[in-house]
PDB file of N, CA and C in Angstrom:
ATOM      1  N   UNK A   1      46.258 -13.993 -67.725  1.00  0.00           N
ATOM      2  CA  UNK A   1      45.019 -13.616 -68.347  1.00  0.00           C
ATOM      3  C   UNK A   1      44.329 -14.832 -68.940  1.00  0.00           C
ATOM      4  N   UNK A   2      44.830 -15.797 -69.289  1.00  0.00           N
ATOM      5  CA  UNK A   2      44.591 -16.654 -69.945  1.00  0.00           C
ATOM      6  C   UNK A   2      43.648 -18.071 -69.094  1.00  0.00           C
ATOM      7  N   UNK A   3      44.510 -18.081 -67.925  1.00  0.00           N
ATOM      8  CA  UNK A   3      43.709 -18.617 -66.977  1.00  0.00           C
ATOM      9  C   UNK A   3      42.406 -17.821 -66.502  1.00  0.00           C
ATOM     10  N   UNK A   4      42.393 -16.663 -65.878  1.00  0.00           N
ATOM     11  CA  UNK A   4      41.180 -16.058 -65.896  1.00  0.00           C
ATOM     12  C   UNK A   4      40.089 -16.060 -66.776  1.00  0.00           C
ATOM     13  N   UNK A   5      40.382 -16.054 -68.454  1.00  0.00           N
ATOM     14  CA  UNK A   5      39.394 -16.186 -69.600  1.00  0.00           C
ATOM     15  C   UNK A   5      39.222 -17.467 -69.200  1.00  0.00           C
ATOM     16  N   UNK A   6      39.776 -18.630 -68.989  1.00  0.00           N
ATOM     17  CA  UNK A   6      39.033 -20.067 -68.903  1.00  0.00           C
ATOM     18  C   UNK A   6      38.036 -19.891 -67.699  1.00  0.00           C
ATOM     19  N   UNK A   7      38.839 -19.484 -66.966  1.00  0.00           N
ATOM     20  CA  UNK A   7      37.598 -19.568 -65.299  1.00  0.00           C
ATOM     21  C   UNK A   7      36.122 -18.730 -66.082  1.00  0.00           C
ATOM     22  N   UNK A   8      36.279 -17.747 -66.625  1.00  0.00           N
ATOM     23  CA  UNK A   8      35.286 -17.112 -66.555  1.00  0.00           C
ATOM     24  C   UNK A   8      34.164 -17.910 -67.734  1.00  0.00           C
ATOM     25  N   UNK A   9      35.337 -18.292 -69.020  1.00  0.00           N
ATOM     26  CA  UNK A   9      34.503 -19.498 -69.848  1.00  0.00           C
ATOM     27  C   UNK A   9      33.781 -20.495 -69.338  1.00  0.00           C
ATOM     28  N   UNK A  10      34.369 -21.318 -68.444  1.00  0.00           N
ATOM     29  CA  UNK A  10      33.669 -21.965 -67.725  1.00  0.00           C
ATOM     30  C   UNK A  10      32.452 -22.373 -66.395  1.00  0.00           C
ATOM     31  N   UNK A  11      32.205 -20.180 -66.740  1.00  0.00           N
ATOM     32  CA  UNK A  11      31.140 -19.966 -65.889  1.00  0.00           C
ATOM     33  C   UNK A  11      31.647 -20.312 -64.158  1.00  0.00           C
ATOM     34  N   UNK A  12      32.981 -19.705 -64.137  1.00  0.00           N
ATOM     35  CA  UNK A  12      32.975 -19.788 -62.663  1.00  0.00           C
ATOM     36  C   UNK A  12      33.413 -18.236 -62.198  1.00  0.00           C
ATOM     37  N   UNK A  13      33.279 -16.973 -62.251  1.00  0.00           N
ATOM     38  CA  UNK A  13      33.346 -15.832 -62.334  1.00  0.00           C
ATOM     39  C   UNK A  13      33.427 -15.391 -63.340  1.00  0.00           C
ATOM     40  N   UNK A  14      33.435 -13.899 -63.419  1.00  0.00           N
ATOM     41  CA  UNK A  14      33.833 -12.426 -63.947  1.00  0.00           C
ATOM     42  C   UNK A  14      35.516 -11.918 -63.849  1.00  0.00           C
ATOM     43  N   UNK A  15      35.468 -11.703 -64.658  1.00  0.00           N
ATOM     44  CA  UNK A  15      36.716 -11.041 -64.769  1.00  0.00           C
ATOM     45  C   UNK A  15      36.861  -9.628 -65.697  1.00  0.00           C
ATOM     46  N   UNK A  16      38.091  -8.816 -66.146  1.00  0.00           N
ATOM     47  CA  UNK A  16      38.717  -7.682 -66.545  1.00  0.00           C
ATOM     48  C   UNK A  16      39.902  -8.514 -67.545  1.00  0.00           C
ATOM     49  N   UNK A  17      39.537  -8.192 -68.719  1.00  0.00           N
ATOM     50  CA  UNK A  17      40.218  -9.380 -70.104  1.00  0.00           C
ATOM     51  C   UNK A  17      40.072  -7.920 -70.770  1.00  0.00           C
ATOM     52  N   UNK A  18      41.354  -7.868 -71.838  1.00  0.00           N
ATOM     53  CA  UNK A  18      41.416  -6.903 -73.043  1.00  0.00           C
ATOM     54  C   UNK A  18      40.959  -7.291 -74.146  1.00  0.00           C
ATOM     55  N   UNK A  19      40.253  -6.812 -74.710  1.00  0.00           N
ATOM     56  CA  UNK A  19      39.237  -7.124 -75.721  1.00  0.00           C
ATOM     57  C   UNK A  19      39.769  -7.586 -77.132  1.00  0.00           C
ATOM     58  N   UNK A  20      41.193  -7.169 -77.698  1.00  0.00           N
ATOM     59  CA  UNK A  20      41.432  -6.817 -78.536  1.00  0.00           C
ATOM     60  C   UNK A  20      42.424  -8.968 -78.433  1.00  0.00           C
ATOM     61  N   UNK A  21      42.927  -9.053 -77.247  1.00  0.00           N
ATOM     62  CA  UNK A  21      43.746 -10.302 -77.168  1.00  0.00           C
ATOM     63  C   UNK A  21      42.213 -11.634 -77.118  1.00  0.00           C
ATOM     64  N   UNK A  22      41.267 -10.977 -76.480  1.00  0.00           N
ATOM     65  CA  UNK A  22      40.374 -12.247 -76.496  1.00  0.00           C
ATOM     66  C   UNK A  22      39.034 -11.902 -77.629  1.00  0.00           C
ATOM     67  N   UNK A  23      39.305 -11.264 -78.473  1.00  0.00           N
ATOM     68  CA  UNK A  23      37.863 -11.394 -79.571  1.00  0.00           C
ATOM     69  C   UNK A  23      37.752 -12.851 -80.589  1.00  0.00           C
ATOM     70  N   UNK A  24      38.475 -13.650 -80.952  1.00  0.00           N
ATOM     71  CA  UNK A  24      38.044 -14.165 -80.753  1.00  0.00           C
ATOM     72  C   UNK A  24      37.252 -15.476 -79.810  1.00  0.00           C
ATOM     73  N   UNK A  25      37.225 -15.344 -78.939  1.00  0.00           N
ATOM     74  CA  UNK A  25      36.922 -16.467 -77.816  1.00  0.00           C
ATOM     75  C   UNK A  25      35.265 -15.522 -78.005  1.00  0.00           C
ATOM     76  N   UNK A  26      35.325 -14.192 -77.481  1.00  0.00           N
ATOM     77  CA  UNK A  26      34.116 -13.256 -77.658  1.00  0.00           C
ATOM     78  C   UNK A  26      32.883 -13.836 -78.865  1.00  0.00           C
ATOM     79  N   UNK A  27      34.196 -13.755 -80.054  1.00  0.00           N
ATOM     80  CA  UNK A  27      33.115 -14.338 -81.171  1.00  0.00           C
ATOM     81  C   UNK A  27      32.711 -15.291 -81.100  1.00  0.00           C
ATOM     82  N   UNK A  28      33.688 -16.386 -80.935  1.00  0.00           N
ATOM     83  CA  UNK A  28      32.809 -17.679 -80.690  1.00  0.00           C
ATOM     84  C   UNK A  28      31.929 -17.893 -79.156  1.00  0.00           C
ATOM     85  N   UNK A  29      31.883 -16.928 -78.729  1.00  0.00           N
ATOM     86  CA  UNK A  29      30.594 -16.893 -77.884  1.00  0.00           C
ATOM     87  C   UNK A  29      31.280 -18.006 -76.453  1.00  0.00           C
ATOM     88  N   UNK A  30      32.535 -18.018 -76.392  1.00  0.00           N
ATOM     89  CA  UNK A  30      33.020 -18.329 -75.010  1.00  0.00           C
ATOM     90  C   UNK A  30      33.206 -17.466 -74.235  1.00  0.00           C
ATOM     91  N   UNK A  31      32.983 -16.005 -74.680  1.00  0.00           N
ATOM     92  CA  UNK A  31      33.413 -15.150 -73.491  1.00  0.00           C
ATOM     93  C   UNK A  31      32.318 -14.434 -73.887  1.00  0.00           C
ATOM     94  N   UNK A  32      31.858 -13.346 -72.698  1.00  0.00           N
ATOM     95  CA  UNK A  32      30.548 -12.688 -73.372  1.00  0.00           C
ATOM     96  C   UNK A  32      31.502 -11.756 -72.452  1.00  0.00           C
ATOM     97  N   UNK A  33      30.410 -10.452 -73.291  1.00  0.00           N
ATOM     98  CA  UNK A  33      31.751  -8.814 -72.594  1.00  0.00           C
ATOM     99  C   UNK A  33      29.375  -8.467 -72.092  1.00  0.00           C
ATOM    100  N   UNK A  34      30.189  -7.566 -70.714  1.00  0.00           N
ATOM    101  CA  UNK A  34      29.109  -7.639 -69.707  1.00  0.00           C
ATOM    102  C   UNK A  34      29.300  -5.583 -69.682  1.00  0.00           C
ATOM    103  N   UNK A  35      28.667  -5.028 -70.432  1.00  0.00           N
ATOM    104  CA  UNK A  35      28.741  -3.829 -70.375  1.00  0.00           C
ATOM    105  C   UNK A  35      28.235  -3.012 -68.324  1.00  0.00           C
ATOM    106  N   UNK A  36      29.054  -2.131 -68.429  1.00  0.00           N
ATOM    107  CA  UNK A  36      28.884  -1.195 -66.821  1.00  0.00           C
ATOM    108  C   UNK A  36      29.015  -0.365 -66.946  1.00  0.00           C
ATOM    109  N   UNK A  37      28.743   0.696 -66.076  1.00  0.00           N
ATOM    110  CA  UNK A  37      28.820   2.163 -66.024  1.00  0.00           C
ATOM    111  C   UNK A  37      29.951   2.198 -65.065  1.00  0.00           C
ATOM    112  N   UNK A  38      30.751   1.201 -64.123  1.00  0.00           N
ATOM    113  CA  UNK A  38      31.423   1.430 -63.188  1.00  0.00           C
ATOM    114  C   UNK A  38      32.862   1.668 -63.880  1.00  0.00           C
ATOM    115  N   UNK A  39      33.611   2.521 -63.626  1.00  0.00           N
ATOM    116  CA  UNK A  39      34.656   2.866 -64.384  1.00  0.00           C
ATOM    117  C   UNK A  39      36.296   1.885 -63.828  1.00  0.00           C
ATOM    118  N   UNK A  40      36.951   1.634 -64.809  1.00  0.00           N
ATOM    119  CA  UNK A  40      37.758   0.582 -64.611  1.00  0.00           C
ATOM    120  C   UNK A  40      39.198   1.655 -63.922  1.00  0.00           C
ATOM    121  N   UNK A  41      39.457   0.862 -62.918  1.00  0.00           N
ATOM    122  CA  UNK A  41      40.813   2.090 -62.025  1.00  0.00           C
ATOM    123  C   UNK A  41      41.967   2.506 -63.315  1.00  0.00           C
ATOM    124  N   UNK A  42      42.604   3.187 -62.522  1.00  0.00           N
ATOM    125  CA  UNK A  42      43.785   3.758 -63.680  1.00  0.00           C
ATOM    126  C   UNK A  42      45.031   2.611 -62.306  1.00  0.00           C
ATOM    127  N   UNK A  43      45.785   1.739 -63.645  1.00  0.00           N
ATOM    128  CA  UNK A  43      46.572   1.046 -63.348  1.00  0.00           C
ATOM    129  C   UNK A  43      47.815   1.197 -63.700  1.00  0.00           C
ATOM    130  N   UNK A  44      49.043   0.886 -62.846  1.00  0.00           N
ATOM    131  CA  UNK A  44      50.288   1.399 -63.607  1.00  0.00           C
ATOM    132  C   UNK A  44      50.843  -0.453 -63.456  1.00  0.00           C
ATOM    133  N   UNK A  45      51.735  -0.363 -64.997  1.00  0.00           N
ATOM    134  CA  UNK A  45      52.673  -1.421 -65.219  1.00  0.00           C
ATOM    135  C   UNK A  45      54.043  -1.223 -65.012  1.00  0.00           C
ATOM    136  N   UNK A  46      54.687  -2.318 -64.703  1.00  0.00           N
ATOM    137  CA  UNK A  46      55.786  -2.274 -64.506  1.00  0.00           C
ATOM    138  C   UNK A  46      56.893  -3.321 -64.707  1.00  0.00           C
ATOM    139  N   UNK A  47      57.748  -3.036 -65.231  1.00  0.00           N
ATOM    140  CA  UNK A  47      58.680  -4.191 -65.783  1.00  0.00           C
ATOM    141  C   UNK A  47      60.144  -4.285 -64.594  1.00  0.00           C
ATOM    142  N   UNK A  48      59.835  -5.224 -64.774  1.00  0.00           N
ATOM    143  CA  UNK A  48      61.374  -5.886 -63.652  1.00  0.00           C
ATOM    144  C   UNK A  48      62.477  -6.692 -64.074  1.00  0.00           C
ATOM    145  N   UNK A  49      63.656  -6.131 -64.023  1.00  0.00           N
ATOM    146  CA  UNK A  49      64.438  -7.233 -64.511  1.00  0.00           C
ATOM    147  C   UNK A  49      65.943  -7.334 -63.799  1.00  0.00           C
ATOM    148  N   UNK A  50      66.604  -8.417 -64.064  1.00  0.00           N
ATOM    149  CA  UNK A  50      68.069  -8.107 -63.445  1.00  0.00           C
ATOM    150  C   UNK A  50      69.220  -6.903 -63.894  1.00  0.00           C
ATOM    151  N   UNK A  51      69.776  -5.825 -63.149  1.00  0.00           N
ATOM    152  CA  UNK A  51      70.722  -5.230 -64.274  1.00  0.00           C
ATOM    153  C   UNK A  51      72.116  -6.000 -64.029  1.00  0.00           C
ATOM    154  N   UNK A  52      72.345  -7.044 -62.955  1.00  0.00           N
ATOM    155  CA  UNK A  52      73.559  -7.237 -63.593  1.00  0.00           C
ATOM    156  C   UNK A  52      73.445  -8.864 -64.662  1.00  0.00           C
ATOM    157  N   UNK A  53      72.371  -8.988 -65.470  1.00  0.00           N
ATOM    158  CA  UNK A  53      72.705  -9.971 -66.393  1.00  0.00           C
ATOM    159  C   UNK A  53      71.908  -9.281 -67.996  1.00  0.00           C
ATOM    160  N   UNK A  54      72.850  -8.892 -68.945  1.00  0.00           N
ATOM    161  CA  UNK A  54      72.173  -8.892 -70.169  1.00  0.00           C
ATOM    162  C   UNK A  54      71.380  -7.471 -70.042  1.00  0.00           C
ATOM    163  N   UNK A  55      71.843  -6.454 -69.272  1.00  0.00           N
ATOM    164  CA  UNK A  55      70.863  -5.341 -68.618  1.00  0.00           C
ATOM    165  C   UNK A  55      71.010  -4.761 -69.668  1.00  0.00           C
ATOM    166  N   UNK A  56      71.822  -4.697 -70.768  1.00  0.00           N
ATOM    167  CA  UNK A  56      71.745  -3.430 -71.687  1.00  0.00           C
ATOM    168  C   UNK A  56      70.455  -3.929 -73.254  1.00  0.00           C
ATOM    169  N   UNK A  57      70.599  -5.298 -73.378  1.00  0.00           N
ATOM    170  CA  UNK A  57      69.479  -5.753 -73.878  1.00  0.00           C
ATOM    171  C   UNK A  57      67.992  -5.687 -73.359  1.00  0.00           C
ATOM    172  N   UNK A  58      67.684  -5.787 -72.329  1.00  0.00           N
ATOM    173  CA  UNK A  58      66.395  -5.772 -71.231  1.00  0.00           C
ATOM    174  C   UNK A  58      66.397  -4.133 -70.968  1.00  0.00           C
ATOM    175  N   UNK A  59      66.743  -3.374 -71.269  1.00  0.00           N
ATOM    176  CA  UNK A  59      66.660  -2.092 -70.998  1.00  0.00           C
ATOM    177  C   UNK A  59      66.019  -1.835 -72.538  1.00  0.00           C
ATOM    178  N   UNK A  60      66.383  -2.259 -73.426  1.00  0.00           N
ATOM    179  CA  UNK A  60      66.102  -1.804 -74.424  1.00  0.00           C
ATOM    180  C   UNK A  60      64.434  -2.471 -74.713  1.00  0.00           C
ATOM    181  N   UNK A  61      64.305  -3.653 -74.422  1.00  0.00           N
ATOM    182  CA  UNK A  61      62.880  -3.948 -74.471  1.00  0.00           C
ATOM    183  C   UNK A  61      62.230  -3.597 -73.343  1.00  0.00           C
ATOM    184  N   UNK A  62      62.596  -2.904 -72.073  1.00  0.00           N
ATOM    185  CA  UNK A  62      61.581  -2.267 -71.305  1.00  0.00           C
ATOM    186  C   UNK A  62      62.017  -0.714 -71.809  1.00  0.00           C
ATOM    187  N   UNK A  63      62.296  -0.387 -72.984  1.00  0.00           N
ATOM    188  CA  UNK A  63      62.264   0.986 -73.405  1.00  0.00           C
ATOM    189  C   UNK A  63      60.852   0.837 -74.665  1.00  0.00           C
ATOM    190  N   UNK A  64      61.361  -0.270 -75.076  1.00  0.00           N
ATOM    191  CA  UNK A  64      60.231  -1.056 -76.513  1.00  0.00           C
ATOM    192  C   UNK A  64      58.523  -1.136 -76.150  1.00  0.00           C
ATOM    193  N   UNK A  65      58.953  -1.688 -74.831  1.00  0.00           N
ATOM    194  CA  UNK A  65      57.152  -1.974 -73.905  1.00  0.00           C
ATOM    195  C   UNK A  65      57.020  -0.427 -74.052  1.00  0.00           C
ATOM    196  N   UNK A  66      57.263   0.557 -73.619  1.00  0.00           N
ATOM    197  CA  UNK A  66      57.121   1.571 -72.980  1.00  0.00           C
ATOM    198  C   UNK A  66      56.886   2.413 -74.220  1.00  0.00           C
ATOM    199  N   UNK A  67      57.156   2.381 -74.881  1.00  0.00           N
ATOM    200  CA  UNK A  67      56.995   2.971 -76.790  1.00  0.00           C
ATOM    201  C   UNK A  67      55.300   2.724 -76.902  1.00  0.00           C
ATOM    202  N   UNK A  68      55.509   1.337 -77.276  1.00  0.00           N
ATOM    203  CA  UNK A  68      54.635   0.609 -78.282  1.00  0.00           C
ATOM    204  C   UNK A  68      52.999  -0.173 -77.363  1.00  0.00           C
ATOM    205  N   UNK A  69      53.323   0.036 -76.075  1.00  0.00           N
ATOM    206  CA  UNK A  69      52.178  -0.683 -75.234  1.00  0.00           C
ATOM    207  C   UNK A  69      51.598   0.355 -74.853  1.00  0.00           C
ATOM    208  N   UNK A  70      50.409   0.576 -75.229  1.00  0.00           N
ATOM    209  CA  UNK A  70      49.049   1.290 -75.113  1.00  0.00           C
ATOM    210  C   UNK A  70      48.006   1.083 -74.519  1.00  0.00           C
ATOM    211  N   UNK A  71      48.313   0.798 -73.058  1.00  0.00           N
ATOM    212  CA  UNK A  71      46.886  -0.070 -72.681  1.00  0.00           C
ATOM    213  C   UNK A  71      45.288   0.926 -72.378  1.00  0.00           C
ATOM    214  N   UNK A  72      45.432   1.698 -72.835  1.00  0.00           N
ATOM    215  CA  UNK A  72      44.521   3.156 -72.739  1.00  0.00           C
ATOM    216  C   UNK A  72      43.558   2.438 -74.215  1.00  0.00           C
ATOM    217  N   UNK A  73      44.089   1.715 -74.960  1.00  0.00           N
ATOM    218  CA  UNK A  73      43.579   2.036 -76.626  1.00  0.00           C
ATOM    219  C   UNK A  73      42.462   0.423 -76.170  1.00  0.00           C
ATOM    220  N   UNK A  74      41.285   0.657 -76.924  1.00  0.00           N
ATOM    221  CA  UNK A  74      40.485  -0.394 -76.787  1.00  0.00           C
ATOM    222  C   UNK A  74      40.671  -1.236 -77.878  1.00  0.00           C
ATOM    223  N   UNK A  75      41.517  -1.211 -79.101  1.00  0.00           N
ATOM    224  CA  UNK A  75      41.408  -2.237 -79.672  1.00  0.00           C
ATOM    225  C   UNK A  75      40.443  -2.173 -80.669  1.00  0.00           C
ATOM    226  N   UNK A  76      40.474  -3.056 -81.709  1.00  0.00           N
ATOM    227  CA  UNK A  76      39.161  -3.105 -82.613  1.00  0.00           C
ATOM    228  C   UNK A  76      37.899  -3.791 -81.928  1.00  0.00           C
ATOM    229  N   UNK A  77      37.138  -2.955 -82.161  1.00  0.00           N
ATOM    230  CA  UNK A  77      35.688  -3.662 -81.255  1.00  0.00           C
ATOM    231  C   UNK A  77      35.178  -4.940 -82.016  1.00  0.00           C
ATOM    232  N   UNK A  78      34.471  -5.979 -80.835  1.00  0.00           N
ATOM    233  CA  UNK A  78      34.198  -6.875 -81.609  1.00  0.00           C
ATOM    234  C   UNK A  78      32.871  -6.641 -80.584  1.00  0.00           C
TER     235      UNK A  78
END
């Protein structure tokens, strides 16, 4: 994501950035948010990991993502 916010800072495309990880770049007026009516797809995430190393730890933080990650929620508007 981070590379994409530079490309797009630097005026070489558009991109799909979460509002809430880049406000400030927004505020300081490196990123501008480009309002649409076109509706953004429904995306699924997914976590990958080894189970035969450390699997009972990594199970527990792809139980943690899966709690606490909300990517439905917009964040505080800026």
């Amino acid at each position: 994501m981070g590379v994409l916010a530079k490309l797009a800072a630097f005026g070489l495309g558009i991109t799909i950035l979460p509002r809430v990880f880049f406000s400030r770049q927004i505020h300081d007026q490196r990123l501008r948010v480009i309002d649409t009516e076109i509706p953004l797809p429904i995306l699924e995430y997914f976590i990958n990991y080894r189970d035969d190393l450390h699997s009972g730890f990594l199970q527990v933080v792809s139980g943690l993502c899966q709690e606490i990650c909300d990517f439905t929620a917009h964040g505080p508007s800026v």
